[in-house]
Protein backbone atom coordinates (compact mmCIF):
# COMPACT_ATOMS: atom_id res chain seq x y z
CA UNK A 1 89.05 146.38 185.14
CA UNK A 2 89.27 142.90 183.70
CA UNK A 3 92.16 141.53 182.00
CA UNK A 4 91.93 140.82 178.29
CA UNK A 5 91.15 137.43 176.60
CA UNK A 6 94.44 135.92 175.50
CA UNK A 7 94.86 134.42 171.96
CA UNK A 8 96.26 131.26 173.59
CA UNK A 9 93.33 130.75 175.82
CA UNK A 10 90.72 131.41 172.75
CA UNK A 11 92.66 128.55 170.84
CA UNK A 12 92.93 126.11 173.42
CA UNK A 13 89.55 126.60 174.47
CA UNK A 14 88.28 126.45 170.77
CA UNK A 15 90.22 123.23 170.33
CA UNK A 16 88.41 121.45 173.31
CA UNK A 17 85.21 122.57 172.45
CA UNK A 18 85.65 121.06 168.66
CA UNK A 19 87.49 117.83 170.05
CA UNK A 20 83.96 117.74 172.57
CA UNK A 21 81.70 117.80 169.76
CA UNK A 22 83.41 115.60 167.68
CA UNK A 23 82.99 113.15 170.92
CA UNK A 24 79.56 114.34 170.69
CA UNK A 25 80.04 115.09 174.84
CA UNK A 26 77.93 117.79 176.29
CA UNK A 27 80.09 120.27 178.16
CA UNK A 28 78.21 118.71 181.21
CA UNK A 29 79.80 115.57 180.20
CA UNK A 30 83.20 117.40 179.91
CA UNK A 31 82.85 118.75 183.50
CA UNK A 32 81.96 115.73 185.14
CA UNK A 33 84.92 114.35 183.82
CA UNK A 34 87.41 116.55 184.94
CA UNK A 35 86.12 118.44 187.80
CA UNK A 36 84.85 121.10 187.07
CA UNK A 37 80.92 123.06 186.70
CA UNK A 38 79.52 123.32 183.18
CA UNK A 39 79.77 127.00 183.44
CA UNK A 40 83.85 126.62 183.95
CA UNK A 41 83.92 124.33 180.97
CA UNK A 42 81.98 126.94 179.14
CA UNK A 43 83.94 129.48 180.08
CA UNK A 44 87.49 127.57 179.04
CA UNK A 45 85.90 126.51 175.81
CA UNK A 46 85.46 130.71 175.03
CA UNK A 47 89.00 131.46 176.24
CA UNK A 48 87.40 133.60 179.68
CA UNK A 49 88.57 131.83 182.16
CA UNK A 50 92.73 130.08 182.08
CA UNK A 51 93.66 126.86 182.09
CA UNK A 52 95.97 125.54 184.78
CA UNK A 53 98.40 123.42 183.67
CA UNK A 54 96.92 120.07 185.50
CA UNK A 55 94.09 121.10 184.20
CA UNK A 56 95.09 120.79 180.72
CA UNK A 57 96.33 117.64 181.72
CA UNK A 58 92.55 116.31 182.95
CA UNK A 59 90.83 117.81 179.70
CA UNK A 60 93.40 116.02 177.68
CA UNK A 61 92.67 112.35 179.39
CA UNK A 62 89.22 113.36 178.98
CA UNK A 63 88.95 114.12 175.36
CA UNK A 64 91.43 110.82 174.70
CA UNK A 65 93.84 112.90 173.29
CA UNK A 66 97.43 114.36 174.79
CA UNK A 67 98.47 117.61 176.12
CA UNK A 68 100.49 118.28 173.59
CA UNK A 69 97.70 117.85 171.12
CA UNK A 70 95.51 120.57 172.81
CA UNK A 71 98.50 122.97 173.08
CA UNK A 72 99.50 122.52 169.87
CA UNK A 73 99.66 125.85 167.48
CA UNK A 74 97.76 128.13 170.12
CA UNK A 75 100.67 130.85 170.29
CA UNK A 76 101.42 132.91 167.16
């Protein structure tokens, strides 16, 4: 049995996706730049798979924006 999606991983992972296409960077793009397949990046930007905290880190620099910006609002 799986665990549920989070509400903090949907939002964080809905935040890099829009930040991404504002950049008009193809999650390819994204992955190359911090590490990661395409099909991880896909899966962050839809809130399946977690975010380590290093790894929020590496979007952050990646996206030209902060940690705090990506974090910010996800928990109700």
């Amino acid at each position: 049995m799986s665990k549920p999606i989070e509400s903090c991983h949907i939002g964080v992972g809905l935040r890099i996706r829009i930040i991404r296409e504002a950049l008009d960077m193809t999650q390819g793009d994204l992955a190359k730049r911090v590490g990661l397949t395409r099909v991880s990046v896909t899966n962050i930007e839809i809130g399946r798979q977690r975010l380590l905290l290093h790894t929020v880190e590496q979007f952050a620099k990646a996206l030209g924006t902060t940690p705090k910006n990506l974090l910010k609002g996800i928990w109700l």
